[in-house]
Protein backbone atom coordinates (compact mmCIF):
# COMPACT_ATOMS: atom_id res chain seq x y z
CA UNK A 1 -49.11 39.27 3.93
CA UNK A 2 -48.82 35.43 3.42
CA UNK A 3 -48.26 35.94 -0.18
CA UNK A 4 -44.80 38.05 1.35
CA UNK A 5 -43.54 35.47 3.84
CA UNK A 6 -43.60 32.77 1.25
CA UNK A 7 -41.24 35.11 -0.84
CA UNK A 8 -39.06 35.55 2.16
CA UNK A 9 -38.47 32.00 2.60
CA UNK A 10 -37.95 30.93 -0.90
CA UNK A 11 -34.88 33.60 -1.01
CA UNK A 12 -33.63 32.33 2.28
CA UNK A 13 -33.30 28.63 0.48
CA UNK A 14 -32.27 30.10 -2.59
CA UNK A 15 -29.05 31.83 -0.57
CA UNK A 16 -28.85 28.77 1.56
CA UNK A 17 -28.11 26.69 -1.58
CA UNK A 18 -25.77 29.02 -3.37
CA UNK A 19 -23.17 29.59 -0.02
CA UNK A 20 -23.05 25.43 0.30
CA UNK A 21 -21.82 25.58 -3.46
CA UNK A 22 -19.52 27.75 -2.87
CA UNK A 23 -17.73 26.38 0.35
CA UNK A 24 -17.72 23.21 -1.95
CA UNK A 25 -15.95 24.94 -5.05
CA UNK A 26 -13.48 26.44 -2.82
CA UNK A 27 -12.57 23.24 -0.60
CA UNK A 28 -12.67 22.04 -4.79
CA UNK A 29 -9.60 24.49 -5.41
CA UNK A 30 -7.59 24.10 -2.48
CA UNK A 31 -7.08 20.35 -2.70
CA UNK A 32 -3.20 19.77 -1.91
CA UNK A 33 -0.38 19.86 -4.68
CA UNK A 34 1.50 16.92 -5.55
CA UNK A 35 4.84 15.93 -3.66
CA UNK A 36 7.74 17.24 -4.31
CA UNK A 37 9.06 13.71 -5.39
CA UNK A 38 6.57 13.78 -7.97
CA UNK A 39 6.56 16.64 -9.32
CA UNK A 40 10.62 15.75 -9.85
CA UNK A 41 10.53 12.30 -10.72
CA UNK A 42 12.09 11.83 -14.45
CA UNK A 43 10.87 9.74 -17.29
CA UNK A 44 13.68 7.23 -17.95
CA UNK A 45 14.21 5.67 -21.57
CA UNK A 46 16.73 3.20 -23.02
CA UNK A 47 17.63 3.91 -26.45
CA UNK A 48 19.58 1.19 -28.34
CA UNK A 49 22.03 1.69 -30.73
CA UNK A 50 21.65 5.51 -30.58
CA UNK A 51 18.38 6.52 -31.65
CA UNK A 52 15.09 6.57 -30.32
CA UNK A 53 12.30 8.33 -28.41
CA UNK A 54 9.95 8.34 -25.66
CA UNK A 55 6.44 9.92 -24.78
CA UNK A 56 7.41 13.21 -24.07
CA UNK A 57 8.40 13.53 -27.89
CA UNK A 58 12.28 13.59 -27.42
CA UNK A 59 14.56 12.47 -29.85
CA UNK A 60 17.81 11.13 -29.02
CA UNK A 61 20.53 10.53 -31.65
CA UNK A 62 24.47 9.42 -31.55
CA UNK A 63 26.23 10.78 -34.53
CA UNK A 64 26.57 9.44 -37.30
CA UNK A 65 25.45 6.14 -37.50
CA UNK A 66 27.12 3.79 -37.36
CA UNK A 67 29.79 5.62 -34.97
CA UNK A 68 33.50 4.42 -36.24
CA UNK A 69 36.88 4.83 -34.17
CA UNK A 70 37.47 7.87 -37.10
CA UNK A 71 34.35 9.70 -36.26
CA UNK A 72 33.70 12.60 -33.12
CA UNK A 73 30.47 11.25 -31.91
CA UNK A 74 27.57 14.06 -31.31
CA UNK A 75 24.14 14.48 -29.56
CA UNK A 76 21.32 15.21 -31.29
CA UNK A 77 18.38 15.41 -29.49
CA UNK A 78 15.34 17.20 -30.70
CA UNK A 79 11.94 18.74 -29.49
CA UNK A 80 13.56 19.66 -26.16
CA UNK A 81 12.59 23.38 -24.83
CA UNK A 82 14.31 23.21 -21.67
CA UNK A 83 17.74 22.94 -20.02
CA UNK A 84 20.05 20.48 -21.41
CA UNK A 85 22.76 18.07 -19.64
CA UNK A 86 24.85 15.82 -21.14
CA UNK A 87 26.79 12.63 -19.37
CA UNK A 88 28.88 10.78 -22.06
CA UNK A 89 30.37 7.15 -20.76
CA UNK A 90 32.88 4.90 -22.10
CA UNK A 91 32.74 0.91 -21.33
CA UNK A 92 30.32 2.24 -18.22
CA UNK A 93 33.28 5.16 -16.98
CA UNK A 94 32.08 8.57 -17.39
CA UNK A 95 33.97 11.29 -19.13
CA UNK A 96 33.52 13.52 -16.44
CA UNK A 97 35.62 15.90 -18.45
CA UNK A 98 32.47 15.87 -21.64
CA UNK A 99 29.41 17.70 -20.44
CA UNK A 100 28.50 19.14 -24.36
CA UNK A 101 27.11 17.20 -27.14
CA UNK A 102 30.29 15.97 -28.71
CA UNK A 103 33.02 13.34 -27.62
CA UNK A 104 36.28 13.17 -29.22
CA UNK A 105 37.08 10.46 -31.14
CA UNK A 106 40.11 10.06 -29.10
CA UNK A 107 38.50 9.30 -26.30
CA UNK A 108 37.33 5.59 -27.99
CA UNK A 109 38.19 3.17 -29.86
CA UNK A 110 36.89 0.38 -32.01
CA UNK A 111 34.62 -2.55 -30.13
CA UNK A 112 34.12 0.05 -26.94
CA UNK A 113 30.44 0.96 -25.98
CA UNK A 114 29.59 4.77 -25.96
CA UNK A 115 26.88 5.30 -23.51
CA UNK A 116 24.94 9.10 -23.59
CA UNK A 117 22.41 10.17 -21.17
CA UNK A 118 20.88 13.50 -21.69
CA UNK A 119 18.65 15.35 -19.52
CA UNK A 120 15.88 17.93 -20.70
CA UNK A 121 13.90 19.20 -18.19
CA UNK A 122 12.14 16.39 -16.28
CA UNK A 123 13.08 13.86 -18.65
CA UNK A 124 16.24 11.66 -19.13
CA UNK A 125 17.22 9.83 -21.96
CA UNK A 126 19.69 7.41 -22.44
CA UNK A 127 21.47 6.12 -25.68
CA UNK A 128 23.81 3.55 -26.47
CA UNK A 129 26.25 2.27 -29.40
CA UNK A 130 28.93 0.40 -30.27
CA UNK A 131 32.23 2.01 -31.80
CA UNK A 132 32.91 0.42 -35.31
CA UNK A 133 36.01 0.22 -37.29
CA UNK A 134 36.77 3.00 -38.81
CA UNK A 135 38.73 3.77 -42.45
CA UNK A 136 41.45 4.56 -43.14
CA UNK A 137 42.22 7.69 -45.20
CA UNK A 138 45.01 8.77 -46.99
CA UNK A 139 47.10 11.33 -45.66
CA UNK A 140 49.56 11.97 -47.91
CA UNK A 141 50.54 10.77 -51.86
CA UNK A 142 54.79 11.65 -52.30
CA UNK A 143 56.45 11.57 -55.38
CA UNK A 144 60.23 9.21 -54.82
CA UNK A 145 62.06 11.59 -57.33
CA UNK A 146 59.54 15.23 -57.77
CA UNK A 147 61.66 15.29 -60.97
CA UNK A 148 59.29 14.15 -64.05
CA UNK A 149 60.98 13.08 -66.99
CA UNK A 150 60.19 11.12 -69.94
CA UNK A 151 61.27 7.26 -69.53
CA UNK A 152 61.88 7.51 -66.16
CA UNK A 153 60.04 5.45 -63.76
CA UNK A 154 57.34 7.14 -61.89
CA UNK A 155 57.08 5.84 -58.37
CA UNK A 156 54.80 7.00 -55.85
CA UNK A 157 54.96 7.02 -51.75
CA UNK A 158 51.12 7.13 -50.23
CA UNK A 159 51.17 7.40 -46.08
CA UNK A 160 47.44 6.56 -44.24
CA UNK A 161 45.74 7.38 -41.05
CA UNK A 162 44.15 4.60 -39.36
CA UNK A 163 42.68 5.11 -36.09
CA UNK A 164 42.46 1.45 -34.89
CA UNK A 165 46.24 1.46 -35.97
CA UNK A 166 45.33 -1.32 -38.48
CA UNK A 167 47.83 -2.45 -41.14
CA UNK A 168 47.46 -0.56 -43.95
CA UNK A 169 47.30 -2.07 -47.81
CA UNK A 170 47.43 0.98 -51.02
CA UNK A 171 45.68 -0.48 -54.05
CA UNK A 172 47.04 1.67 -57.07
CA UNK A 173 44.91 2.71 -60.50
CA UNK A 174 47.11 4.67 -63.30
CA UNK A 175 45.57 6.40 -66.06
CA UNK A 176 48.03 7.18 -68.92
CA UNK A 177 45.72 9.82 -71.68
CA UNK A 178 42.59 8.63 -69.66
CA UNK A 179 43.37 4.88 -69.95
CA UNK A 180 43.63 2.59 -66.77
CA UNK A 181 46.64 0.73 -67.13
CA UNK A 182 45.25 -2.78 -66.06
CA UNK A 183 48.67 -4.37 -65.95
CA UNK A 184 50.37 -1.53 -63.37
CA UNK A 185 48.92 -2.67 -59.83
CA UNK A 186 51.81 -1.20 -57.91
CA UNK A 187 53.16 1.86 -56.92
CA UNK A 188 55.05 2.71 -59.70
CA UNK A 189 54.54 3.50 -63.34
CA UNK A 190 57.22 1.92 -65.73
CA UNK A 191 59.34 5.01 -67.63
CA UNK A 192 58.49 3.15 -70.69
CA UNK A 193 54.92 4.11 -70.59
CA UNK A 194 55.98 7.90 -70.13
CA UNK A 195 56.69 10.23 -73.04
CA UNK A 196 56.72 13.91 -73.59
CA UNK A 197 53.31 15.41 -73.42
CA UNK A 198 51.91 12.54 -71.41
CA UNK A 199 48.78 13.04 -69.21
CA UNK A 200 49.14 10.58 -65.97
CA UNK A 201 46.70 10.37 -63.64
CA UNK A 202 46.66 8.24 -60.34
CA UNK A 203 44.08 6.97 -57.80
CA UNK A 204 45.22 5.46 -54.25
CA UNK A 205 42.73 3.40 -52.18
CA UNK A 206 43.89 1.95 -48.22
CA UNK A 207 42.28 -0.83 -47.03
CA UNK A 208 43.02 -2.40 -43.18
CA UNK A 209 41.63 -5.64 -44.11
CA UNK A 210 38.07 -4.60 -42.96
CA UNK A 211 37.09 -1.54 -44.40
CA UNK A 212 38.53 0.59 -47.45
CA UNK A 213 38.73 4.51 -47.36
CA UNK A 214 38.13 7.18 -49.50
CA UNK A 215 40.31 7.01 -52.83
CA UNK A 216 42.62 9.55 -53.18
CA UNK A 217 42.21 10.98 -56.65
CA UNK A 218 45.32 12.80 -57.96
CA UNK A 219 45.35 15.50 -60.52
CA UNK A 220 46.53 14.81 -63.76
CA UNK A 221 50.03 15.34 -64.63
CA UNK A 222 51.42 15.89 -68.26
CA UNK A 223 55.29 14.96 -68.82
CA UNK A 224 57.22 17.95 -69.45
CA UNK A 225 59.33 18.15 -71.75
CA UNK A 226 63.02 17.18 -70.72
CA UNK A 227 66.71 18.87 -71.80
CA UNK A 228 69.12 17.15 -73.84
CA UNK A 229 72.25 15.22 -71.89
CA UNK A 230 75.88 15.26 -72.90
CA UNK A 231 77.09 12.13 -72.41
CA UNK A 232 80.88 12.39 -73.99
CA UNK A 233 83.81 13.45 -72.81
CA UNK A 234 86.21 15.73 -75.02
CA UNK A 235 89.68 13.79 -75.80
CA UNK A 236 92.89 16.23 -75.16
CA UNK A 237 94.50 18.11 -77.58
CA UNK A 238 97.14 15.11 -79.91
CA UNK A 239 97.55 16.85 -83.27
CA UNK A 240 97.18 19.45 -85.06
CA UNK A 241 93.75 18.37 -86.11
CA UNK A 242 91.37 18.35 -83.73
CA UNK A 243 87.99 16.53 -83.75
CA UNK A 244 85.03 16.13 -81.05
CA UNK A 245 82.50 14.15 -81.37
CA UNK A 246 79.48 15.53 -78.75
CA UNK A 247 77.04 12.86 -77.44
CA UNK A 248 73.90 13.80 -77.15
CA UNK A 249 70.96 11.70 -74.89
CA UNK A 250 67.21 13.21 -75.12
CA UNK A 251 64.91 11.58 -73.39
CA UNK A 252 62.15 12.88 -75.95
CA UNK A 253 64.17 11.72 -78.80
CA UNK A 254 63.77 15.46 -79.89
CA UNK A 255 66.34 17.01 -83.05
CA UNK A 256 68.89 19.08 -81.66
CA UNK A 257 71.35 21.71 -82.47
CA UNK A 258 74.72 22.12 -81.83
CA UNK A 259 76.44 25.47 -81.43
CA UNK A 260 79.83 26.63 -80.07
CA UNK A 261 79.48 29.10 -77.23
CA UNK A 262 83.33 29.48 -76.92
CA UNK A 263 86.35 28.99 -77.83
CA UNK A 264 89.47 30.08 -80.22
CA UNK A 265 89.54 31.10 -83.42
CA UNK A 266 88.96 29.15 -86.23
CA UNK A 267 86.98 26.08 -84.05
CA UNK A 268 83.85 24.89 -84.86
CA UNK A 269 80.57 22.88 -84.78
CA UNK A 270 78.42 21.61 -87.10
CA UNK A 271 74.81 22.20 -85.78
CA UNK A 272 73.09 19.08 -86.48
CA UNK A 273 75.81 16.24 -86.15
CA UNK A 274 77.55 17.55 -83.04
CA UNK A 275 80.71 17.32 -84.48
CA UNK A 276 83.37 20.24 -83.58
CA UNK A 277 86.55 20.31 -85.37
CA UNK A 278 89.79 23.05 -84.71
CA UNK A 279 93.09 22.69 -86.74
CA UNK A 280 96.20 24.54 -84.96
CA UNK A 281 98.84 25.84 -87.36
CA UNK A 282 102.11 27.28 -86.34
CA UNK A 283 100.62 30.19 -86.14
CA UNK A 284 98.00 29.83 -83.63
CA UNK A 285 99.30 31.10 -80.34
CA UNK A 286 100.27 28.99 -77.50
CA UNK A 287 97.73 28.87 -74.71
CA UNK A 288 95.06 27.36 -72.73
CA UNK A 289 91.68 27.86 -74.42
CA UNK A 290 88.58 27.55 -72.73
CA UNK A 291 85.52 25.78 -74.90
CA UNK A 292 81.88 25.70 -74.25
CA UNK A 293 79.48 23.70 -76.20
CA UNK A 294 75.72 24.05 -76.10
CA UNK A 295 72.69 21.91 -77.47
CA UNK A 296 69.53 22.66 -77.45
CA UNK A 297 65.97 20.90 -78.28
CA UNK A 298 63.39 21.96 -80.33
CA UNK A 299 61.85 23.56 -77.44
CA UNK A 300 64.89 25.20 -76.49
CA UNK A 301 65.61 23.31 -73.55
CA UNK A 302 69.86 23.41 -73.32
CA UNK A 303 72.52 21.69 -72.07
CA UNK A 304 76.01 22.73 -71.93
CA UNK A 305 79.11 21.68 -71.56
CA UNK A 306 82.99 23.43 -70.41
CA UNK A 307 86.13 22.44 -70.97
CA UNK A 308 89.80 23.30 -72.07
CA UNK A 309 92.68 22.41 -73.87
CA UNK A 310 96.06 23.50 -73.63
CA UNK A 311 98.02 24.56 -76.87
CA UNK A 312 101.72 24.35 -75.95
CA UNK A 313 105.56 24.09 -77.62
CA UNK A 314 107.13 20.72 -77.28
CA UNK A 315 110.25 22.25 -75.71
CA UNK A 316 108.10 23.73 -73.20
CA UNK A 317 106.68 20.03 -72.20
């Protein structure tokens, strides 16, 4: 009987004991949450120069770096997971009007200070650089004259972009068969230097007096080869013998041939010298006859030329 009360009492304390721990692991549980301040408050970090991090692991980067006046800038931020903002400022204004991760380059210029500040989740991040000067680049490379020819200069017309509207100087290298031409610094390449067959190539730097650009790197261009030229002039009809002499100029110094396209019966051209010759008796008829003379290059490139003389009685004068 004693032996059962003492059993009794020990459960009592053991039940006792395990209902205070409990009360005490629930009051444990319900302590109070933090504040809603807190709970919002963000981690703020200043990032120099455009890159940097903090202690929640965030990257933050301003592309590229250095950030010229020719460049867009862009975010990069990395080891974010949550919803992304993006407040771009220029010389402290915002561009309300730029709320992705890129900012035109037209919104800046060299010398001004690009500010970002990116929000991911509860953290901000801030990052700031300084626009640089940016290079030119070369637009365009125009011929004066499209018309290649052997011994004729070769002149060139480059145009730049410059985005910090600097002044713009071309330095000019020209390869003739692979061979920089060390004594042509300018933008054109004497005709003398130029024959048939040829190979020229060109490269065109700018520079604005800080920074060059990218050389322009032409492709090569062979000289073609070029048609004959008839320089003379036929003389009128004065006798009965008539002789022509036909001028020839070829830039490529090629041998040419003569031959008579047209003309009355009886006239005709010797194919190497040029010459044409026609004797009138009494018997060839009075009339206007019309004469074409062609020459031609050893690559068959012609030239031609028209004209006519006018056979007529003396009486009739």
């Amino acid at each position: 009987m004693k032996l059962s009360a003492l059993f009794l009492a020990l459960a009592s304390v053991f039940l006792l004991s395990a209902c205070q721990d409990n009360s005490q692991s629930s009051q444990s549980e319900k302590r109070e949450p933090a504040s809603a301040l807190q709970a919002l408050q963000l981690d703020k970090v200043s990032i120099k120069e455009g890159i940097g991090s903090n202690e929640a692991n965030l990257d933050l980067i301003i592309e590229p770096v250095p950030l010229t006046s020719a460049d867009h800038a862009e975010a990069l931020l990395r080891n974010c997971n949550e919803e992304i903002s993006y407040q771009w400022s220029v010389n402290s204004q915002i561009m309300a009007d730029y709320t992705t991760d890129s900012l035109d380059r037209e919104t800046f210029r060299q010398g001004d200070i690009i500010e970002l500040t990116v929000t991911c989740g509860n953290f901000s991040l801030t990052a700031e650089t300084t626009v640089k000067n940016g290079p030119p680049s070369i637009a365009a490379v125009k011929f004066e004259d499209p018309v290649l020819e052997a011994g004729k200069d070769l002149t060139v017309i480059p145009s730049a972009i410059d985005y910090d509207d600097d002044p713009i100087d071309y330095s000019y290298e020209w390869k003739i068969n692979g061979i920089i031409q060390e004594e042509v610094t300018g933008p054109t390449l004497p005709g003398e230097l130029l024959t048939k067959g040829t190979e020229v190539q060109l490269a065109v730097t700018a520079y604005d007096g800080i920074t060059s650009g990218a050389t322009f790197q032409g492709l090569g261009m062979v000289i073609p080869n070029s048609p004959p030229v008839i320089t003379s002039q036929p003389p009128p009809l004065m006798s009965a013998q008539y002789v022509y002499q036909v001028e020839v100029d070829d830039p490529d110094d090629d041998a040419l041939y003569y031959r008579l396209s047209k003309g009355p019966e009886g006239m005709a051209i010797d194919a190497t010298s040029g010459v044409l010759t026609w004797s009138v008796t009494q018997s060839t008829p009075r009339a206007i006859y019309e004469i074409e003379v062609t020459v031609a290059d050893n690559e068959d490139a012609q030239a031609r030329q028209s004209f006519s003389l006018s056979l007529v009685d003396e009486e009739r004068q």
